[in-house]
N, C-alpha and C. Protein backbone atom coordinates (compact mmCIF):
# COMPACT_ATOMS: atom_id res chain seq x y z
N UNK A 1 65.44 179.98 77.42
CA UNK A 1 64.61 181.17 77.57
C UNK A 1 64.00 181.17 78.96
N UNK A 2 64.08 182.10 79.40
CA UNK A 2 63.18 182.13 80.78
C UNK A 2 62.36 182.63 81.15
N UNK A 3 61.60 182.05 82.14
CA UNK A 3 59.92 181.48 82.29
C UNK A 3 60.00 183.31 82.83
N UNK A 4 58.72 183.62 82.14
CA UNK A 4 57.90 184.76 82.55
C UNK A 4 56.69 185.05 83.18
N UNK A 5 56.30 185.63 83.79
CA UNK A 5 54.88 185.89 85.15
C UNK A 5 54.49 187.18 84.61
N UNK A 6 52.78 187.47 84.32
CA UNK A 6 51.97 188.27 84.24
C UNK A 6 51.37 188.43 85.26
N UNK A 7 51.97 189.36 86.55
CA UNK A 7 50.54 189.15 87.15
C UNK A 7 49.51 190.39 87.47
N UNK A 8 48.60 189.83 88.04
CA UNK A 8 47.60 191.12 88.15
C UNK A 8 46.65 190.29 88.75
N UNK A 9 45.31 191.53 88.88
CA UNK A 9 44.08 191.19 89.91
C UNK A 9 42.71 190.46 88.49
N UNK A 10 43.39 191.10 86.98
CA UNK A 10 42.37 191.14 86.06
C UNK A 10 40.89 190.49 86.59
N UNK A 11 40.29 191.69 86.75
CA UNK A 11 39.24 191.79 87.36
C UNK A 11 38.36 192.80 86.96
N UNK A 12 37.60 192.62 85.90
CA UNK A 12 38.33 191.58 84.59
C UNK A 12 38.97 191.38 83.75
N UNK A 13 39.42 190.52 83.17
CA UNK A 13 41.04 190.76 82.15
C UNK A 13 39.95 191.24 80.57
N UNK A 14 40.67 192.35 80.26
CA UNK A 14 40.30 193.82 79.30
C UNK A 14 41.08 192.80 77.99
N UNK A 15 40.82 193.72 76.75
CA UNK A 15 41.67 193.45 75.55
C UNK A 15 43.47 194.26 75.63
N UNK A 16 42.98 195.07 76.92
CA UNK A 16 44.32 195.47 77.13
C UNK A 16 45.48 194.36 77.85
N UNK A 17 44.93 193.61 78.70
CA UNK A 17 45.54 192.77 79.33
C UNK A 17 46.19 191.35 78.47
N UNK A 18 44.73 191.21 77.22
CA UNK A 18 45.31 190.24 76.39
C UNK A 18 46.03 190.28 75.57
N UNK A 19 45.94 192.12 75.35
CA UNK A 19 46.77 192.50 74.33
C UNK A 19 49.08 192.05 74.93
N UNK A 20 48.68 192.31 76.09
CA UNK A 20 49.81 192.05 76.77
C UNK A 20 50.27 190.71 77.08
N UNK A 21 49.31 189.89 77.39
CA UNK A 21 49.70 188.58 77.46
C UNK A 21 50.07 188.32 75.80
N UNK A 22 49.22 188.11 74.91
CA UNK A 22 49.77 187.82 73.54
C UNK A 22 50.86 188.07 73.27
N UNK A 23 52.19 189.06 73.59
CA UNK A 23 52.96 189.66 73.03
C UNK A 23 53.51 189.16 73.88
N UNK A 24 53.58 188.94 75.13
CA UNK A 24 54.44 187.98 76.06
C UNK A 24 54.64 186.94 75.73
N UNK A 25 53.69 186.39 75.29
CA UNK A 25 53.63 185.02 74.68
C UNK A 25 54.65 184.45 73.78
N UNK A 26 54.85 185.21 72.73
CA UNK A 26 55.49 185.38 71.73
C UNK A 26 57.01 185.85 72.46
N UNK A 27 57.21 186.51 73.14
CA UNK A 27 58.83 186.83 73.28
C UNK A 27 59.43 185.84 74.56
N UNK A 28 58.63 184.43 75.08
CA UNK A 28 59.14 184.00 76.18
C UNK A 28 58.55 182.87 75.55
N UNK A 29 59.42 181.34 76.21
CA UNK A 29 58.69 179.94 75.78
C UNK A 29 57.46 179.38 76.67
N UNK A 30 57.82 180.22 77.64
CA UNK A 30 56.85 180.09 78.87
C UNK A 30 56.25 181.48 79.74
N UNK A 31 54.41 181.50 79.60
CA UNK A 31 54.29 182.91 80.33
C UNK A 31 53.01 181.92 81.28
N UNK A 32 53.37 182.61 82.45
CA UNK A 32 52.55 182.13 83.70
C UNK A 32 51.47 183.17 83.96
N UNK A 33 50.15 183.17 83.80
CA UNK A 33 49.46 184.65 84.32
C UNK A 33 48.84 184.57 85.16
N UNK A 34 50.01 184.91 86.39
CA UNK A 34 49.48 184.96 87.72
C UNK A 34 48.38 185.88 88.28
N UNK A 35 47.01 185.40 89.04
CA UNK A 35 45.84 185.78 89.22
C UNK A 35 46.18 185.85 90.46
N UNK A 36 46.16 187.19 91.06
CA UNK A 36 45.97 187.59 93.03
C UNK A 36 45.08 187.66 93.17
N UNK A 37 45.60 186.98 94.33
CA UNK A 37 44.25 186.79 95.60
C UNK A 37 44.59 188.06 96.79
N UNK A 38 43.77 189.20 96.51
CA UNK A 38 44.15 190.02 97.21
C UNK A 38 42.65 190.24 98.22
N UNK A 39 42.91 190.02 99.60
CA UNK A 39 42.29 190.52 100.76
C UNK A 39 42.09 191.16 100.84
N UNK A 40 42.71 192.27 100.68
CA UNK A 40 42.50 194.04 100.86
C UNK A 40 41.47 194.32 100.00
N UNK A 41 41.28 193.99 99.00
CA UNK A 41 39.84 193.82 97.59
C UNK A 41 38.91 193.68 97.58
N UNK A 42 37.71 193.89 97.13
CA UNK A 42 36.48 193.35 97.47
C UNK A 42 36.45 192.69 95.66
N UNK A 43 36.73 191.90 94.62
CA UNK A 43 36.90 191.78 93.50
C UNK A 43 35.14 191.51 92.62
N UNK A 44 35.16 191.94 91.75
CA UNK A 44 33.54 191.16 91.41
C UNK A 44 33.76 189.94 90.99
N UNK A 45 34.73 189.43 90.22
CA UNK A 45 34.76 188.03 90.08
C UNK A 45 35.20 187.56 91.42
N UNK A 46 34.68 185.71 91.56
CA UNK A 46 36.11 185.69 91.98
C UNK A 46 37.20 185.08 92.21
N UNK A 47 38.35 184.83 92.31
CA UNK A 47 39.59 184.09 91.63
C UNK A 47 39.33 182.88 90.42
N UNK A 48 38.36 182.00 91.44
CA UNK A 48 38.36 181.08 90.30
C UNK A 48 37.36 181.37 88.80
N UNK A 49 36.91 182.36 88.89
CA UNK A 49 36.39 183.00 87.73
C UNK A 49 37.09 183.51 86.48
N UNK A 50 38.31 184.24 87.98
CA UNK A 50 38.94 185.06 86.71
C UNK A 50 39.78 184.37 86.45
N UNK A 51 40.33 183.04 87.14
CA UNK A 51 41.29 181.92 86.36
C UNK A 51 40.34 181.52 85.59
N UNK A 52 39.21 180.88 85.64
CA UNK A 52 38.40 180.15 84.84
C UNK A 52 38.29 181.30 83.26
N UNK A 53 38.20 182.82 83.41
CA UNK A 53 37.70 183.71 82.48
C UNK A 53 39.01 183.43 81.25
N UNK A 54 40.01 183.55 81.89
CA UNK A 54 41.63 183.57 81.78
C UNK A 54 42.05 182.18 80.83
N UNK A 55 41.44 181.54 81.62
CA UNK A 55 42.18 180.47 80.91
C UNK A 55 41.35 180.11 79.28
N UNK A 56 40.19 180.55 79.14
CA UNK A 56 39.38 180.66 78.13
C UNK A 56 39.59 181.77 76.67
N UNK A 57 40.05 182.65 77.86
CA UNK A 57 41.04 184.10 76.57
C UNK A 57 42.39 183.31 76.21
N UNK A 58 42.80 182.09 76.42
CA UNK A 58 44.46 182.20 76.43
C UNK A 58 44.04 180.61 75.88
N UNK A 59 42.96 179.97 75.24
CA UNK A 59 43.14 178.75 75.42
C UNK A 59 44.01 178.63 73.95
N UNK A 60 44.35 179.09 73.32
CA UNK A 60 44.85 178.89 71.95
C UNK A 60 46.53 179.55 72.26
N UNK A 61 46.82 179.83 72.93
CA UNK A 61 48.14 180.05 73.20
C UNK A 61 48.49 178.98 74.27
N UNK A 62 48.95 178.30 73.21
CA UNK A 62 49.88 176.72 74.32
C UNK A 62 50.74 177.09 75.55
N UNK A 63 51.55 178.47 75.35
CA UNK A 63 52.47 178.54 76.25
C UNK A 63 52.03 179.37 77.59
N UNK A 64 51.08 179.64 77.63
CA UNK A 64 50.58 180.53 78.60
C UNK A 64 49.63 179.68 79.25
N UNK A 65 49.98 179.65 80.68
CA UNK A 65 49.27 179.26 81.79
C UNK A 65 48.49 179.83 83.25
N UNK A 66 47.72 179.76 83.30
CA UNK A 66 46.67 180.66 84.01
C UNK A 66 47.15 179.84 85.63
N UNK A 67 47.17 180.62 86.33
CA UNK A 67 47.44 180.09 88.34
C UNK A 67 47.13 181.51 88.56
N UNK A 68 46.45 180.74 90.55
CA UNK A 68 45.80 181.91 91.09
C UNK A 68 47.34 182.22 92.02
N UNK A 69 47.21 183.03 93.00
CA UNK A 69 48.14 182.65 94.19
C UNK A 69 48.22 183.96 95.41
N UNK A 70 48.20 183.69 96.20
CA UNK A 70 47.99 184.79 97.52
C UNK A 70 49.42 185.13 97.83
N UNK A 71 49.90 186.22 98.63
CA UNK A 71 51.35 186.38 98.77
C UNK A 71 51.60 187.02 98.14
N UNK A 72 53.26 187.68 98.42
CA UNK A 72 54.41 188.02 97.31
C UNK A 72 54.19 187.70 96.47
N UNK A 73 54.55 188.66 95.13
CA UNK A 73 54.45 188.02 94.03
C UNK A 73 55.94 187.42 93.24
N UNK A 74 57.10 187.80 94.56
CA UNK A 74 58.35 187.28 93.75
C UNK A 74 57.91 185.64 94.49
N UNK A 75 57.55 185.73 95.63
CA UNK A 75 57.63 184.17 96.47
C UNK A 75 56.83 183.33 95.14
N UNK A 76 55.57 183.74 94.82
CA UNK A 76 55.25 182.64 93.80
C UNK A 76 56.04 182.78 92.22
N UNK A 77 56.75 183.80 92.02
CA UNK A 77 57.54 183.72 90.68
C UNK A 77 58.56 182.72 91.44
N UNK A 78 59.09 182.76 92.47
CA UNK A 78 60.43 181.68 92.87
C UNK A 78 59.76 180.18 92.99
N UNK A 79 58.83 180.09 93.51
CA UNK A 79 58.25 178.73 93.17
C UNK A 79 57.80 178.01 92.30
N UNK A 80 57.71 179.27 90.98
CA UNK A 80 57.41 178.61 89.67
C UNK A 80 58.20 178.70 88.74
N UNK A 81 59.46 178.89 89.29
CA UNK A 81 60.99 179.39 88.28
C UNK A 81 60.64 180.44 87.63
N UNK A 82 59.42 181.18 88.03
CA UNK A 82 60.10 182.46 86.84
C UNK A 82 60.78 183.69 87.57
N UNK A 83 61.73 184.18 86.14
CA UNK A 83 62.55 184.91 86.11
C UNK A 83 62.89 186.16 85.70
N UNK A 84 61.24 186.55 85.70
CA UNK A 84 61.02 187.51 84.20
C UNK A 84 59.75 187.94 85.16
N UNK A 85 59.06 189.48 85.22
CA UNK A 85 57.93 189.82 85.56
C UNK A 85 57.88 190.83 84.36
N UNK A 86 56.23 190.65 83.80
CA UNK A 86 55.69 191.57 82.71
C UNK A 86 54.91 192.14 83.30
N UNK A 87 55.35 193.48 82.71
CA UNK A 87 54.37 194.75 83.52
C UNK A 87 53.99 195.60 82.15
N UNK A 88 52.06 195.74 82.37
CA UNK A 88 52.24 196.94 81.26
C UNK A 88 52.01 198.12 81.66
N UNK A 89 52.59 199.12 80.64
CA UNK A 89 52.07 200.60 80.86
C UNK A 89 50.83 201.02 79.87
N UNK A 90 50.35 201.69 80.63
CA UNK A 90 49.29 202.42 80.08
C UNK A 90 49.60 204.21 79.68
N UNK A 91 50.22 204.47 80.45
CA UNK A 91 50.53 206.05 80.83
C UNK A 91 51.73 205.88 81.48
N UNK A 92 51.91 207.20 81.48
CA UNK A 92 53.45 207.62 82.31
C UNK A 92 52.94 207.52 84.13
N UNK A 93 52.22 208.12 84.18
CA UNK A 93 51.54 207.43 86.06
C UNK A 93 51.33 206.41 86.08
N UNK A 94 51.28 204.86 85.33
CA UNK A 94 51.75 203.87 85.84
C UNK A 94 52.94 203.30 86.00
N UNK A 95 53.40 204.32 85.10
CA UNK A 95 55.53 203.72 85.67
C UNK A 95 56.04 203.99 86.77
N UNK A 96 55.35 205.41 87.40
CA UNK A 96 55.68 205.46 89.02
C UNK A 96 55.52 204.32 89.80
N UNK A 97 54.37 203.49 89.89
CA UNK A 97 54.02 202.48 90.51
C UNK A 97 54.95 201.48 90.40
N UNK A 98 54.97 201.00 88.71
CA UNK A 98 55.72 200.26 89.02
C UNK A 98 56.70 199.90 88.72
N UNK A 99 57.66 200.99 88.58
CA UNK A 99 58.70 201.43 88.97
C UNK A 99 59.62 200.93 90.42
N UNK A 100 58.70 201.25 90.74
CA UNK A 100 58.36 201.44 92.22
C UNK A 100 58.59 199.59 92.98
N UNK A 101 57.82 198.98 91.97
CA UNK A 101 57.21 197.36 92.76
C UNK A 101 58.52 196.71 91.85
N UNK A 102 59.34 197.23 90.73
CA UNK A 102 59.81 196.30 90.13
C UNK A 102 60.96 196.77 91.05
N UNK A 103 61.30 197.70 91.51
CA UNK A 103 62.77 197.96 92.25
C UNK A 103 62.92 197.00 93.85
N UNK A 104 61.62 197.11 94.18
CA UNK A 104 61.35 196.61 95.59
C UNK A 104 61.39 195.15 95.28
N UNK A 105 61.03 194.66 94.14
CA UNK A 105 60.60 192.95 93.69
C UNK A 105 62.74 192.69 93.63
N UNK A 106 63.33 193.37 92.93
CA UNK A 106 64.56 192.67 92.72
C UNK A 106 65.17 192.99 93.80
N UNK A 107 64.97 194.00 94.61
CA UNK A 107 65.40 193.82 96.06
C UNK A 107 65.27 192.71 97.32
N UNK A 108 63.98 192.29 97.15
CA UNK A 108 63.52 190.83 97.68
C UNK A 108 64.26 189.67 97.26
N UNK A 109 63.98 189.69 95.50
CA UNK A 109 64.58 188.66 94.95
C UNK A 109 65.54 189.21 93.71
N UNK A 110 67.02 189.04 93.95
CA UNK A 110 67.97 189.94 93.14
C UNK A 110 67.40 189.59 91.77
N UNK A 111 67.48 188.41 91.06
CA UNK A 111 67.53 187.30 90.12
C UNK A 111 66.40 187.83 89.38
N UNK A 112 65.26 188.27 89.98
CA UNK A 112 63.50 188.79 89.30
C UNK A 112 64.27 189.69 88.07
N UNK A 113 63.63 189.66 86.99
CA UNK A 113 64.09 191.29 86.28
C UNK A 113 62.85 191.43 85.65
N UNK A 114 62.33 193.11 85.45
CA UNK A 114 61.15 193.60 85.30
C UNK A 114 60.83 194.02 83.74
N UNK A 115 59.98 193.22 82.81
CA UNK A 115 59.93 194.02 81.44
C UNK A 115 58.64 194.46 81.16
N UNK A 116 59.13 196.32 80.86
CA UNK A 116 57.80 197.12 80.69
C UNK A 116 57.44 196.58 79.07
N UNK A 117 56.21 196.64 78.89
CA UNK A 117 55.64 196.68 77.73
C UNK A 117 54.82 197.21 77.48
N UNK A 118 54.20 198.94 76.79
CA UNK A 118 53.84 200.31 76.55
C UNK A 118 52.52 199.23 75.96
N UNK A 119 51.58 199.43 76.72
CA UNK A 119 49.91 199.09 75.68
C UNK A 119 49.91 199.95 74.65
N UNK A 120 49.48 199.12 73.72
CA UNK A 120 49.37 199.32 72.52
C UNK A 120 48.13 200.65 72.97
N UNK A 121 47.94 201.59 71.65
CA UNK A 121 47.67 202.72 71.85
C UNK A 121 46.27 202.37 71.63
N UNK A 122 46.06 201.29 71.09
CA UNK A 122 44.10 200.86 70.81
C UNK A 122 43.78 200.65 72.63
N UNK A 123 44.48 200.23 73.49
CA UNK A 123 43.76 199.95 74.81
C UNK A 123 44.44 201.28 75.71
N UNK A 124 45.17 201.91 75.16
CA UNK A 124 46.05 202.48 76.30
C UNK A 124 44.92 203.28 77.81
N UNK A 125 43.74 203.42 77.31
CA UNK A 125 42.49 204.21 77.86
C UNK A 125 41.96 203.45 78.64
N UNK A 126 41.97 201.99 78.58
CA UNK A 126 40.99 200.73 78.84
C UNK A 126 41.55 199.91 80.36
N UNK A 127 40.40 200.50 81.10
CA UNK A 127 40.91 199.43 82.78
C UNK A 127 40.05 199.02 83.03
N UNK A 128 40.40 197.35 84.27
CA UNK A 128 39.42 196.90 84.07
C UNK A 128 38.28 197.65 84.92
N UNK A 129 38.54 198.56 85.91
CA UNK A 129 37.62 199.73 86.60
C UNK A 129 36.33 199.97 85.54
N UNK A 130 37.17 200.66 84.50
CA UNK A 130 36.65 201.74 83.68
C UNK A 130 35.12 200.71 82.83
N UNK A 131 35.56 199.49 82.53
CA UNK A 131 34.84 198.56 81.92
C UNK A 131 33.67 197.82 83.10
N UNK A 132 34.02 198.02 84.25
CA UNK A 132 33.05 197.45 85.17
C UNK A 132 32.31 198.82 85.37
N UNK A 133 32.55 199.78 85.35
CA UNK A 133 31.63 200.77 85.75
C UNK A 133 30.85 201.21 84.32
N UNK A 134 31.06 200.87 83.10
CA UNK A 134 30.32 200.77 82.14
C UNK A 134 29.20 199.92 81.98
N UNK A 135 29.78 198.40 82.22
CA UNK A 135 28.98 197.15 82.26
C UNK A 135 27.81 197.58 83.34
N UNK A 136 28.16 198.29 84.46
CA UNK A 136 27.31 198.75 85.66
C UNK A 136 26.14 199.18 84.82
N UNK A 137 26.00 200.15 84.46
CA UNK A 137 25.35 200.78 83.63
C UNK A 137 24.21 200.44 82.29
N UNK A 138 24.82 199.11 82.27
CA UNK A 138 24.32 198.32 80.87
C UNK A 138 24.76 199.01 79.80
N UNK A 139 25.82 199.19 79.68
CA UNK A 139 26.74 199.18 78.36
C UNK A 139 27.57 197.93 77.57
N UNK A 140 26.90 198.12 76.16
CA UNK A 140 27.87 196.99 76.17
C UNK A 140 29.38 196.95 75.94
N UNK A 141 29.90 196.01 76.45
CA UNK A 141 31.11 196.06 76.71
C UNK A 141 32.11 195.30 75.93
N UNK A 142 31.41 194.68 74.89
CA UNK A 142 32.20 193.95 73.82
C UNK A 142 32.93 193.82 73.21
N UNK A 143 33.51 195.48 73.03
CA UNK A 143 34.73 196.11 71.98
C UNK A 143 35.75 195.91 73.36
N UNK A 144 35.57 196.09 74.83
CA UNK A 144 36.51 196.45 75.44
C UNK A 144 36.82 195.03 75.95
N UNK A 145 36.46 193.69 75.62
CA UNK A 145 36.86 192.33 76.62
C UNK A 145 36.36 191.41 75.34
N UNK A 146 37.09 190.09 76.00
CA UNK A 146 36.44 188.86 75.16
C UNK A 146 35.11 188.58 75.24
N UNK A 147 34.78 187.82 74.25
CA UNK A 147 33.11 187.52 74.35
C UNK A 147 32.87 187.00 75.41
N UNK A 148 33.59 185.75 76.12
CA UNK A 148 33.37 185.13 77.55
C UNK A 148 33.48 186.39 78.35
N UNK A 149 34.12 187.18 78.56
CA UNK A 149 33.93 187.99 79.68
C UNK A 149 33.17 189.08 79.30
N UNK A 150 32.73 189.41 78.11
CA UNK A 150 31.30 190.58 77.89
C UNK A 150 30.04 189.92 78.45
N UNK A 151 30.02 188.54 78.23
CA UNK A 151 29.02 187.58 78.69
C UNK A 151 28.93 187.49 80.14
N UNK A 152 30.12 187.08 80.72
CA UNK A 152 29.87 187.25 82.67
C UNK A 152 29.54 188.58 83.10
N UNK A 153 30.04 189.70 82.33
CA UNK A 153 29.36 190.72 82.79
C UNK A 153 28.11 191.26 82.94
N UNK A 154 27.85 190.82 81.45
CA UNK A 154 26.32 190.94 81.62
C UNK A 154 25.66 190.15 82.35
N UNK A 155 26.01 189.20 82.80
CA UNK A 155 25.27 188.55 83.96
C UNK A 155 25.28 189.21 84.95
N UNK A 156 26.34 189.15 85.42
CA UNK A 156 26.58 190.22 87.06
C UNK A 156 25.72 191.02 86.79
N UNK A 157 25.71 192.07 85.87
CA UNK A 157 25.01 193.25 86.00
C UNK A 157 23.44 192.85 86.26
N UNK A 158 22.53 191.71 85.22
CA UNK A 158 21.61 191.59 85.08
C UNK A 158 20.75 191.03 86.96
N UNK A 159 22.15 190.41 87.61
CA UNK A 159 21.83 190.70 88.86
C UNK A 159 22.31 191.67 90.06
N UNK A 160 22.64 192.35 89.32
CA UNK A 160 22.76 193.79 90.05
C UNK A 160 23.97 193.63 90.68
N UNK A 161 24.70 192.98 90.90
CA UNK A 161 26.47 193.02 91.31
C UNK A 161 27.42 193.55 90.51
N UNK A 162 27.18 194.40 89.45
CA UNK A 162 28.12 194.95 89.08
C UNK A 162 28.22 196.79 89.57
């Protein structure tokens, strides 16, 4: 079976995101959920948070492993043998995108192949945007993230960084 890569900025990782890792989980022996380190970002966590947040949502799934990594995201799927990138949709305007990144990813690296997986229709609404600008607010945010990450939020917020 071959090794699969989640990646994203999860910032912060939603019930939508876990909803996606879980189900990855299950159709691969191995899922990697790669955490970017993106420059261009200003993130509210950061990296090692949201590995640290990450690895706490996923600790009961043996096969899933939390890494940060800067760069391409085929260069670190080739350095970690995977062979497989999971992408979810939310809507039909996120298939343009990445559409878009999975054509350009097997162009880089032929071997990459891209599997969409449609969020389940309980998160399909849910980003992690949409949940930080709630938490902003002092909402609670509990239905939309794990308890560890309803908890860091409310911290941030309680010091005004969210």
């Amino acid at each position: 079976m071959p090794i699969a890569m989640y990646p994203g900025s999860f910032d912060p990782v939603t019930n939508g995101h876990l909803d996606i890792i879980k189900r990855s989980a299950r159709m691969f022996d191995k899922l990697i959920v790669a955490v970017l380190i993106n420059s261009a970002k200003h993130p509210l966590f950061t990296v090692e948070e949201r590995v640290a947040l990450l690895r706490e949502c996923c600790r009961d799934l043996p096969n899933v492993e939390v890494k940060s990594f800067d760069g391409l995201t085929v260069d670190f799927a080739r350095a970690n043998g995977a062979s497989v990138m999971v992408r979810g949709l939310r809507a039909v305007t996120d298939f343009e995108d990445e559409i878009q990144l999975a054509h350009t990813n097997h162009a880089i690296m032929p071997g990459i192949e891209t599997v969409f997986l449609a969020t389940s229709i309980r998160w399909s609404y849910l980003s992690s945007t949409v949940v930080k600008e709630a938490a902003h607010y002092h909402v609670d945010v509990s239905q939309f993230v794990a308890p560890c990450v309803a908890e860091a939020l409310r911290k941030k917020a309680e010091q005004g960084n969210v």
